[in-house]
N, C-alpha and C. Protein backbone atom coordinates (compact mmCIF):
# COMPACT_ATOMS: atom_id res chain seq x y z
N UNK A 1 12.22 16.39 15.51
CA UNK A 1 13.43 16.80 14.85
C UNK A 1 13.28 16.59 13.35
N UNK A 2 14.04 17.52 12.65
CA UNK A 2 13.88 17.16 11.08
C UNK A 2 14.81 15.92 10.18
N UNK A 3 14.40 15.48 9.58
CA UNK A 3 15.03 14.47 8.99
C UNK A 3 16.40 15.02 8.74
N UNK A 4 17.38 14.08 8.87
CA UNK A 4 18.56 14.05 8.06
C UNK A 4 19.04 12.90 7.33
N UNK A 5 20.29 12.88 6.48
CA UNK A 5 20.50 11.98 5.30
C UNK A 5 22.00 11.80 6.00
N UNK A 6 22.20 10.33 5.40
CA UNK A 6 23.47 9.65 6.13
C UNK A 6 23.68 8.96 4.93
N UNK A 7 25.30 8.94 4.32
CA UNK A 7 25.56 8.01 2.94
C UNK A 7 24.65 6.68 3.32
N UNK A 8 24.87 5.74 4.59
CA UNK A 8 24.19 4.61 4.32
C UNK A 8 23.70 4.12 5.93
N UNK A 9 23.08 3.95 6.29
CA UNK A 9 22.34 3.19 7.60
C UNK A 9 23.41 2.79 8.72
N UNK A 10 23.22 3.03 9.84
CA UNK A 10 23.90 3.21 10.65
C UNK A 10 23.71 2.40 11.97
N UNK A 11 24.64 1.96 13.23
CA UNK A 11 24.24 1.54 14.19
C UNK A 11 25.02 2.41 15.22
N UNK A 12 24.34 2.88 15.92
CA UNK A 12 25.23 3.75 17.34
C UNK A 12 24.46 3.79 18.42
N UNK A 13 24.85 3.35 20.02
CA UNK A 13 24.63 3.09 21.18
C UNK A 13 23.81 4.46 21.70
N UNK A 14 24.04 5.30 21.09
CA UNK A 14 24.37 6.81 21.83
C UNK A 14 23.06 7.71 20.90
N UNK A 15 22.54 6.27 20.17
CA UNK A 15 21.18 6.87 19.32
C UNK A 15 19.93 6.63 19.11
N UNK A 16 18.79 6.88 19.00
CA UNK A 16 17.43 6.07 19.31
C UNK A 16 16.91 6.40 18.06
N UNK A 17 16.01 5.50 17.39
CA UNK A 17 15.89 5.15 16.00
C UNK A 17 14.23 5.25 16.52
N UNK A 18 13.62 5.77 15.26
CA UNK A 18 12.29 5.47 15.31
C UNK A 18 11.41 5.00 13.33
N UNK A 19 10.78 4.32 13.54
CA UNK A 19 9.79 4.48 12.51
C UNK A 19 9.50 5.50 11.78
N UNK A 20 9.57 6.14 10.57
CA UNK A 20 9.18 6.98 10.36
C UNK A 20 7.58 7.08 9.32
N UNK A 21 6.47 7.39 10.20
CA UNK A 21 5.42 7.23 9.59
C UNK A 21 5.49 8.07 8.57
N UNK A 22 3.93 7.44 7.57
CA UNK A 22 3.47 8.61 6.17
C UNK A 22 2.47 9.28 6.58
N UNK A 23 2.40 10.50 7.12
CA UNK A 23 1.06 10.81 7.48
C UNK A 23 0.94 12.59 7.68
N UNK A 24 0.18 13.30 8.43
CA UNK A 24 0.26 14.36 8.83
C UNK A 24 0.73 14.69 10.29
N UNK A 25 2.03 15.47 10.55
CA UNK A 25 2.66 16.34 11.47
C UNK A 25 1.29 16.72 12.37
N UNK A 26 1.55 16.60 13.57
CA UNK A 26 0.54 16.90 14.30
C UNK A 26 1.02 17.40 15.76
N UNK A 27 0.63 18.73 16.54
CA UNK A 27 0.35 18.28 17.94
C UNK A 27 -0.99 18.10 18.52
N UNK A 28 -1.34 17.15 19.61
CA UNK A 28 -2.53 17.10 20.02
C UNK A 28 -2.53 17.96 21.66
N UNK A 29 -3.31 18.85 21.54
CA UNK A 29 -3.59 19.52 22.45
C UNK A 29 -4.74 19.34 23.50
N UNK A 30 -4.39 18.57 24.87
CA UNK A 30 -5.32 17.80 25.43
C UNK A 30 -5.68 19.12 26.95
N UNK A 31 -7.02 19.24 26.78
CA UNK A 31 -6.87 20.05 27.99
C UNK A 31 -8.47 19.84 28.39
N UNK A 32 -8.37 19.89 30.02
CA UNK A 32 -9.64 19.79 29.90
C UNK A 32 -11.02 18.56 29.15
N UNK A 33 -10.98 17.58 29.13
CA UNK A 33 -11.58 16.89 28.01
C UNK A 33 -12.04 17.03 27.03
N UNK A 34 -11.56 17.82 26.33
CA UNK A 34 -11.35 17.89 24.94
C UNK A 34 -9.96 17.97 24.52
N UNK A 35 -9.89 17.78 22.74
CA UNK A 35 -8.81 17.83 22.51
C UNK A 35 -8.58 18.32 21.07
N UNK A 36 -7.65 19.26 20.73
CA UNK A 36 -7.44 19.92 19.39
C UNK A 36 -6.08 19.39 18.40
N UNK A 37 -6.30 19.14 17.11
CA UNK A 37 -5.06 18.25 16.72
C UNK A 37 -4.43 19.70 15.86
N UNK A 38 -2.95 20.43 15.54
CA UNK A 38 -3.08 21.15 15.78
C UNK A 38 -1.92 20.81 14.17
N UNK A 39 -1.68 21.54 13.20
CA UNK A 39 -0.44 21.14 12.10
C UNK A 39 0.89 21.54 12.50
N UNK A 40 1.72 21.86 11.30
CA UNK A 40 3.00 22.40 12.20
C UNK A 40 3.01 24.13 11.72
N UNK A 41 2.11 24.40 11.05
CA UNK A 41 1.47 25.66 10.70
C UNK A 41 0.97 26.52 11.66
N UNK A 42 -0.03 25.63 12.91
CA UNK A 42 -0.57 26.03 13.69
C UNK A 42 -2.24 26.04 13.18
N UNK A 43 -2.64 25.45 12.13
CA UNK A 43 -3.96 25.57 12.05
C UNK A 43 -4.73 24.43 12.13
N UNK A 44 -5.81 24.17 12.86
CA UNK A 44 -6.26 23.42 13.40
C UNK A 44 -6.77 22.20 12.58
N UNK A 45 -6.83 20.71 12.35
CA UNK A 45 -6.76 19.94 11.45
C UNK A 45 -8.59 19.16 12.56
N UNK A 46 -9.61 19.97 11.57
CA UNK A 46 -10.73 20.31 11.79
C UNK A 46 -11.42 19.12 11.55
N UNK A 47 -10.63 18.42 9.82
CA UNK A 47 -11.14 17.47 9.36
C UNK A 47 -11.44 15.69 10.10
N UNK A 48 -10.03 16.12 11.43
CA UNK A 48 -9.90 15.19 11.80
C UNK A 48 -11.02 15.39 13.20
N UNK A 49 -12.05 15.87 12.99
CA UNK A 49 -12.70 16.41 15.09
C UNK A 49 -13.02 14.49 15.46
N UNK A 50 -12.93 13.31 14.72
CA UNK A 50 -13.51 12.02 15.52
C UNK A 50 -12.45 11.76 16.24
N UNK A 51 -11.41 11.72 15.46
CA UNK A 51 -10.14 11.55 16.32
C UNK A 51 -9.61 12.28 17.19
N UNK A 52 -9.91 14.14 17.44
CA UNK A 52 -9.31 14.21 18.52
C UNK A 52 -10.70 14.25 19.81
N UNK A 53 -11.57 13.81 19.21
CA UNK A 53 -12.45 13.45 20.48
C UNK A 53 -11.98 12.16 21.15
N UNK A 54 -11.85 11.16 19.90
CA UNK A 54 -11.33 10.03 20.70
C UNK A 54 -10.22 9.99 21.60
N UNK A 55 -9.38 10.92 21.26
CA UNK A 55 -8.07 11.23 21.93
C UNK A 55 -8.49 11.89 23.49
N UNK A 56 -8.92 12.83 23.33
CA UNK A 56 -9.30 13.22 24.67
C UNK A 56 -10.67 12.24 25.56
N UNK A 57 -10.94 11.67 24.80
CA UNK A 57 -11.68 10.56 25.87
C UNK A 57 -10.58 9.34 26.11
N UNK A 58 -9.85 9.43 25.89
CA UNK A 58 -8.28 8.51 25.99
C UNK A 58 -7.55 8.63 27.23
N UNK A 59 -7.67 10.04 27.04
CA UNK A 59 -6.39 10.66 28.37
C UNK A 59 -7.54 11.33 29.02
N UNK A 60 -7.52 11.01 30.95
CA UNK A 60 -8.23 11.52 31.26
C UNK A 60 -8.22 13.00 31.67
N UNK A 61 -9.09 13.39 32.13
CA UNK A 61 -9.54 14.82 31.78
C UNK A 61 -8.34 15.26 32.72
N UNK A 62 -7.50 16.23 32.28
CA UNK A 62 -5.82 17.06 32.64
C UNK A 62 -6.01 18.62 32.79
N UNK A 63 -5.14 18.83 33.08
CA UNK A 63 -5.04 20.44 33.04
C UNK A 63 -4.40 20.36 31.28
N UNK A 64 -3.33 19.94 30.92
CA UNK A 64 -2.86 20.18 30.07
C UNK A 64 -1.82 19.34 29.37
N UNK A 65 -2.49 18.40 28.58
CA UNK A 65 -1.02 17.13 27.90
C UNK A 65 -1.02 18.09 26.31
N UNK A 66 0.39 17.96 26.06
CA UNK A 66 0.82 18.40 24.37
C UNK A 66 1.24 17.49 24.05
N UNK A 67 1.12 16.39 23.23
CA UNK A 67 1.88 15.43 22.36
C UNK A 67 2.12 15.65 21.12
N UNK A 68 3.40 15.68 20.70
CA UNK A 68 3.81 15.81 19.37
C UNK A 68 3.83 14.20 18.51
N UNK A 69 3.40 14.80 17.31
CA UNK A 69 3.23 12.63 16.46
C UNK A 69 2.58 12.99 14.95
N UNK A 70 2.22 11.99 14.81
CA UNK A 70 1.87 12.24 13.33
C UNK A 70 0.01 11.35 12.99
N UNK A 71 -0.77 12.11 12.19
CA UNK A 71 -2.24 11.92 12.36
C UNK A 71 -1.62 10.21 10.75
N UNK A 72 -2.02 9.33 11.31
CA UNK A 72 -1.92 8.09 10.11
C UNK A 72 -3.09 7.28 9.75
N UNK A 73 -3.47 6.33 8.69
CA UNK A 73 -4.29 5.53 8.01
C UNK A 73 -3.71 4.64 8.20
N UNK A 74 -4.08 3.24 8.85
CA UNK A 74 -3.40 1.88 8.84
C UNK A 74 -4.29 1.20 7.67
N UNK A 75 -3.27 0.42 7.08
CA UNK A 75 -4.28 -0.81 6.03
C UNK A 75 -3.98 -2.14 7.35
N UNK A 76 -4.79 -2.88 6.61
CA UNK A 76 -4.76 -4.04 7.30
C UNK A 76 -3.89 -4.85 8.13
N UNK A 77 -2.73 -4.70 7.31
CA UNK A 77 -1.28 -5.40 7.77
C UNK A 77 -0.59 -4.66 8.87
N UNK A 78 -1.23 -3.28 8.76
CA UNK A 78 -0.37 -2.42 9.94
C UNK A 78 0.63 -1.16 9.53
N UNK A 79 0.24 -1.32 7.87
CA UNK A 79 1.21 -0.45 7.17
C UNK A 79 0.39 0.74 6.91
N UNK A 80 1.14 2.40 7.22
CA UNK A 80 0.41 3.70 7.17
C UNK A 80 0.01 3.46 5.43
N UNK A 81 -0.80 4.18 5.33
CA UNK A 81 -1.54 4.26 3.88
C UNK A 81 -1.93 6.03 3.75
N UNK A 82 -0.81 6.53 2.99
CA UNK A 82 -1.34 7.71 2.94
C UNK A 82 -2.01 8.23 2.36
N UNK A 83 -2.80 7.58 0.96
CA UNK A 83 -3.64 8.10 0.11
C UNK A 83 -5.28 7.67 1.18
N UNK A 84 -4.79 6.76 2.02
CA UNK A 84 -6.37 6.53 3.13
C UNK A 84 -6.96 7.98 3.06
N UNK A 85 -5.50 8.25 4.03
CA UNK A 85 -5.67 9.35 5.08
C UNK A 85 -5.88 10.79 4.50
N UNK A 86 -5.77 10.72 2.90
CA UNK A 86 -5.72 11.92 2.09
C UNK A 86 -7.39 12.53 1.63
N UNK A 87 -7.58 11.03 1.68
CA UNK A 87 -8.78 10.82 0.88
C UNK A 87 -9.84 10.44 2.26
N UNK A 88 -9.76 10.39 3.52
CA UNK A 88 -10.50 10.00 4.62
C UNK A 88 -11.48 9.01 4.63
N UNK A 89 -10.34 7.63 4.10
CA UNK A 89 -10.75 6.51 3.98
C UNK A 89 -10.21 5.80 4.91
N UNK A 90 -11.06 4.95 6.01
CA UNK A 90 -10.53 4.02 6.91
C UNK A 90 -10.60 5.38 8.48
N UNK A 91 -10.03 4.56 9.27
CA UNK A 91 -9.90 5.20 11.03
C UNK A 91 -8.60 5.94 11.39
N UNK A 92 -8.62 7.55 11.25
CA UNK A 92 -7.07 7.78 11.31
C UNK A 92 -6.41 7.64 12.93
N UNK A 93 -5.00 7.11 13.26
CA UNK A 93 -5.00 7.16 14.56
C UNK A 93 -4.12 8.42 14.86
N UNK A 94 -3.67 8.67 16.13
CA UNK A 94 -2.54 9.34 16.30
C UNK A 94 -1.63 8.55 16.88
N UNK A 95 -0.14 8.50 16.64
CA UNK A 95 0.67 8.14 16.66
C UNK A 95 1.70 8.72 17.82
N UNK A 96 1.81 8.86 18.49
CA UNK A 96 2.58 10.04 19.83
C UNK A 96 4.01 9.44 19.99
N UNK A 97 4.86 10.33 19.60
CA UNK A 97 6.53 9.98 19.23
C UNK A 97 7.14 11.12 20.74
N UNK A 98 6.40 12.06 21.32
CA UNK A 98 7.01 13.21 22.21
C UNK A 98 6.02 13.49 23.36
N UNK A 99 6.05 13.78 24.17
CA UNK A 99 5.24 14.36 25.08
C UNK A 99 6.07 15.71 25.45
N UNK A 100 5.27 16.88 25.10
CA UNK A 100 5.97 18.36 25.63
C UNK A 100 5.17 19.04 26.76
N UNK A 101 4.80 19.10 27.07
CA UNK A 101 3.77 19.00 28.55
C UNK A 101 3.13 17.76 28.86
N UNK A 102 2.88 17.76 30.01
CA UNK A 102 1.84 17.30 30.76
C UNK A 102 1.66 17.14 32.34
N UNK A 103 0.10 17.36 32.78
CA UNK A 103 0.13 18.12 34.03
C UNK A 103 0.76 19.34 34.47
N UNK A 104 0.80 20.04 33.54
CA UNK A 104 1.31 21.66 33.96
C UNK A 104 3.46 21.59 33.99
N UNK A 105 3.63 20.50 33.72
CA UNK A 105 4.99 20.56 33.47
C UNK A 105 5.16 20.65 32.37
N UNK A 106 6.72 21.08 31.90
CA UNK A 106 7.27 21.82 30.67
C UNK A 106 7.93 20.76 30.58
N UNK A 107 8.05 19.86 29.44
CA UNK A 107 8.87 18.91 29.06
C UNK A 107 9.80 18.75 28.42
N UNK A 108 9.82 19.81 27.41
CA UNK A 108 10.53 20.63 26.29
C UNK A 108 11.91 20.30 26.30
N UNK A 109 12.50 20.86 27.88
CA UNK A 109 13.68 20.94 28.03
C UNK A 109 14.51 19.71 29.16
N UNK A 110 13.85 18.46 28.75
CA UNK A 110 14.19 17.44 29.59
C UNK A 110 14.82 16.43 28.45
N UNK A 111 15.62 15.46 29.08
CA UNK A 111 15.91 14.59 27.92
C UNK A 111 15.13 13.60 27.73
N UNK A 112 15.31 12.94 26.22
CA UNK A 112 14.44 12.66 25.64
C UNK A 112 14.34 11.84 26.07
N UNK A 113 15.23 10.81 27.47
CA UNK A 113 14.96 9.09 27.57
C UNK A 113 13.85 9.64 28.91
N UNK A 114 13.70 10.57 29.39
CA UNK A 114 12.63 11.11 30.89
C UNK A 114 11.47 11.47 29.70
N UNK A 115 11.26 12.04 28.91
CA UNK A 115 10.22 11.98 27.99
C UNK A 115 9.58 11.01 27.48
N UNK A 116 10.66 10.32 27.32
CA UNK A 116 9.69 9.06 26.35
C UNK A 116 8.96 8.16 27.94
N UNK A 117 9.89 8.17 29.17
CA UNK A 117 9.07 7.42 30.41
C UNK A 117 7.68 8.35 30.24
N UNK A 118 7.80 9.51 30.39
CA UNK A 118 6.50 10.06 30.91
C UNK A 118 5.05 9.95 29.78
N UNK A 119 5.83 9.84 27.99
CA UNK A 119 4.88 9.41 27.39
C UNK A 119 4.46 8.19 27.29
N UNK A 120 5.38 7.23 27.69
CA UNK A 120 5.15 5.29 28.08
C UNK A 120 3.89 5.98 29.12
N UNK A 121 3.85 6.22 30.42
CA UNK A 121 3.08 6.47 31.60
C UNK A 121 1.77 6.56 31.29
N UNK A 122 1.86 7.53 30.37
CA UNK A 122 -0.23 8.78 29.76
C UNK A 122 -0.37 7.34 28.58
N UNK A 123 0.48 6.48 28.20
CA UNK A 123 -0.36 6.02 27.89
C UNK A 123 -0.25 4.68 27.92
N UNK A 124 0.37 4.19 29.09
CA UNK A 124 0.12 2.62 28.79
C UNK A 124 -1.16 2.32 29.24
N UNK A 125 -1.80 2.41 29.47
CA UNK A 125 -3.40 2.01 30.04
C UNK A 125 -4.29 1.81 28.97
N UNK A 126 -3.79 2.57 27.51
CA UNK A 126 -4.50 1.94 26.43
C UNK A 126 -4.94 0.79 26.04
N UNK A 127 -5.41 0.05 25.42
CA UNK A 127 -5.53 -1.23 24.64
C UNK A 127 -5.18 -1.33 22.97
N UNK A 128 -4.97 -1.92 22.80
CA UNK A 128 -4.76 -2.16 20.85
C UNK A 128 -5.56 -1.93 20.21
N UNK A 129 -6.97 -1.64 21.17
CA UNK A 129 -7.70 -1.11 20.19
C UNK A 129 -8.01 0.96 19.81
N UNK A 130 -7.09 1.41 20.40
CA UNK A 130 -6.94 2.54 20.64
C UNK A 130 -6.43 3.07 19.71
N UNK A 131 -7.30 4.65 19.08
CA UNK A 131 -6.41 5.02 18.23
C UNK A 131 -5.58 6.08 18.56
N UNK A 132 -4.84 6.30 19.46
CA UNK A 132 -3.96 6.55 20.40
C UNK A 132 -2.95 5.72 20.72
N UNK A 133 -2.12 5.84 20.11
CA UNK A 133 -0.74 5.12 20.18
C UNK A 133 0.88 5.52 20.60
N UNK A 134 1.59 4.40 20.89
CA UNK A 134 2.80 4.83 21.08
C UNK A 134 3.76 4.74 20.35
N UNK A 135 4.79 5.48 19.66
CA UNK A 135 5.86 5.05 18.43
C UNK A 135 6.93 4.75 19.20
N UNK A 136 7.01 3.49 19.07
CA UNK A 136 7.96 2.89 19.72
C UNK A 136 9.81 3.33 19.28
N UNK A 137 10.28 2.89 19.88
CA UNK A 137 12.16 3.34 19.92
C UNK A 137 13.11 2.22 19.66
N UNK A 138 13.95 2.25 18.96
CA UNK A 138 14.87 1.02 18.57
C UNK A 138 16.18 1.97 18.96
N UNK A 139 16.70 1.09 20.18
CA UNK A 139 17.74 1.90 20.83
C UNK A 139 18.89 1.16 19.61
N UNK A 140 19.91 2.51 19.40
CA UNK A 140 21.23 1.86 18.91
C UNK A 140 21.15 1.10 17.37
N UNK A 141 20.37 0.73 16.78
CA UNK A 141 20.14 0.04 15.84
C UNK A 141 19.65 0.56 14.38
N UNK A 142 19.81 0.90 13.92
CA UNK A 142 19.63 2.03 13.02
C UNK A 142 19.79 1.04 11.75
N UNK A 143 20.69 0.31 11.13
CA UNK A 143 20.74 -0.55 9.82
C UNK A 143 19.79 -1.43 10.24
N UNK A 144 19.24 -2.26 11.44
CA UNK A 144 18.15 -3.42 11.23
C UNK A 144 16.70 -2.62 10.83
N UNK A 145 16.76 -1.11 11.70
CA UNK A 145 15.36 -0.67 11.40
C UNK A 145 15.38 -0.28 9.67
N UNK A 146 16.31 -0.08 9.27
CA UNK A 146 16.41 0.52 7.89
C UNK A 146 16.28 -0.64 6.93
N UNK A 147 17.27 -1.64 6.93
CA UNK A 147 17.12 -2.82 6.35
C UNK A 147 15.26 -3.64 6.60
N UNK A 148 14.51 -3.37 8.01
CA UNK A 148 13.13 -4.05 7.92
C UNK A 148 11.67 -3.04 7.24
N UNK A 149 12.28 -1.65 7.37
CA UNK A 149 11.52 -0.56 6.74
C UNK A 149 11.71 -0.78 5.26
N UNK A 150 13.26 -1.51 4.26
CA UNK A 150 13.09 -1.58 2.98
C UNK A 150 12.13 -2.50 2.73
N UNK A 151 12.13 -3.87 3.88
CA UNK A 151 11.91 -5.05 3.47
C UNK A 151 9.97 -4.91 2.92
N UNK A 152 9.71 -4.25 4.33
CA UNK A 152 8.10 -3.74 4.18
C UNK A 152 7.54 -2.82 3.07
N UNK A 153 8.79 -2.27 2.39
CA UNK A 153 8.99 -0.93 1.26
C UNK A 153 7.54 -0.04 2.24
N UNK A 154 8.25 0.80 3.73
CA UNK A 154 7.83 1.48 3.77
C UNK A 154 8.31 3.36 3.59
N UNK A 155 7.49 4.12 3.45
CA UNK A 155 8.84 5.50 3.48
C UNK A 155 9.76 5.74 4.20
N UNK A 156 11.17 6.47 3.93
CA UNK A 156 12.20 6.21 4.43
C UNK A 156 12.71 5.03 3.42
N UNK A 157 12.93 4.30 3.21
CA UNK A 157 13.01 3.04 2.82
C UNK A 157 13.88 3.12 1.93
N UNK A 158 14.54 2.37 1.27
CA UNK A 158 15.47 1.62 0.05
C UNK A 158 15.37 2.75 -0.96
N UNK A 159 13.86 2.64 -1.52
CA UNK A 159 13.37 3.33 -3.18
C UNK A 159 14.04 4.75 -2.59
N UNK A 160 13.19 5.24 -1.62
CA UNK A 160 13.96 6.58 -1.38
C UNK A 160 14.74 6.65 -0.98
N UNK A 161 15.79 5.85 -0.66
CA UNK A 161 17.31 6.03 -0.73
C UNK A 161 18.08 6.25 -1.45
N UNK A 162 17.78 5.74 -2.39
CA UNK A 162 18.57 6.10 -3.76
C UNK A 162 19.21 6.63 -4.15
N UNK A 163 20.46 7.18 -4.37
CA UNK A 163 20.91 8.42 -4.69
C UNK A 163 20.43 9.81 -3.92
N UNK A 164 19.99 9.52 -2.68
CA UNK A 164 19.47 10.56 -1.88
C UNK A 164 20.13 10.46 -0.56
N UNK A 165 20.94 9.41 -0.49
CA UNK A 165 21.49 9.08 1.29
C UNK A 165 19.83 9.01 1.81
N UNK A 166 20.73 8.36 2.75
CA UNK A 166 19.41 7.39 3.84
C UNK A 166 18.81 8.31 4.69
N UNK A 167 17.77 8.34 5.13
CA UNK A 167 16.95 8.91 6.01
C UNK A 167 17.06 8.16 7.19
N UNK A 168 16.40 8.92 8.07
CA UNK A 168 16.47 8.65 9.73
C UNK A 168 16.34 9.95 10.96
């Protein structure tokens, strides 16, 4: 979904909050053991072929997983670094916020709390050392994630709040 702006940070039961990484828009297209990382253009992000090999040696060999997420650079602490990832410095991971297929099902049109189970599923079997990841969900809570995203000054954050209403 595309960003929207709210005068100021918010908490509601009825809403699921996520992280918002710095990185490149991505789907990963898993079929077969291989895997293609794909922009929101549709042209194939070529630069990245270590990572979507790693990706498809991740998930085992399918008829067909689509994950929507974003391609990121971690620094040390855990924080995205987007000049890494600009400059193809460091290990980029993928980040998986959606699952829109998988196994020949259409996911598209399911809600998002049966989505996020089926993307928990493809990939809890990972380890931490995987660059294949899950973007986790902060049910309802929307001012703590906003208030700990200023604290880290990551994007989204405080600076770009400014006179811009809040992101989320």
């Amino acid at each position: 979904m595309p960003l929207q702006t709210r005068p100021s940070p918010f908490d509601d039961a009825n809403w699921i909050f996520q992280l918002k990484l710095d990185g490149f828009r991505a789907l990963a297209l898993i079929e077969h053991g291989h895997c293609q990382l794909i922009s929101r253009n549709g042209n194939q992000f070529a630069s990245f072929s270590a990572l979507a090999d790693h990706i498809a040696a991740s998930i085992p060999a399918t008829d067909q997983i689509v994950l929507d997420g974003e391609i990121v650079c971690m620094d040390p602490q855990g924080r995205p670094r987007f000049k890494d990832l600009l400059f193809h410095r460091g290990d980029p991971c993928f980040f998986a916020f959606d699952v829109l297929i998988s196994h020949g099902r259409d996911w598209w049109t399911e809600q998002l709390i049966d989505r996020d189970q089926e993307l928990r599923r493809l990939l809890r079997r990972l380890g931490t050392e995987s660059r294949l990841k899950y973007v986790d969900r902060i049910d309802g809570r929307g001012t703590a994630l906003f208030y700990k995203v200023c604290e880290l000054d990551l994007e989204g954050g405080c600076s770009e709040a400014q006179g811009r209403g809040v992101r989320h």
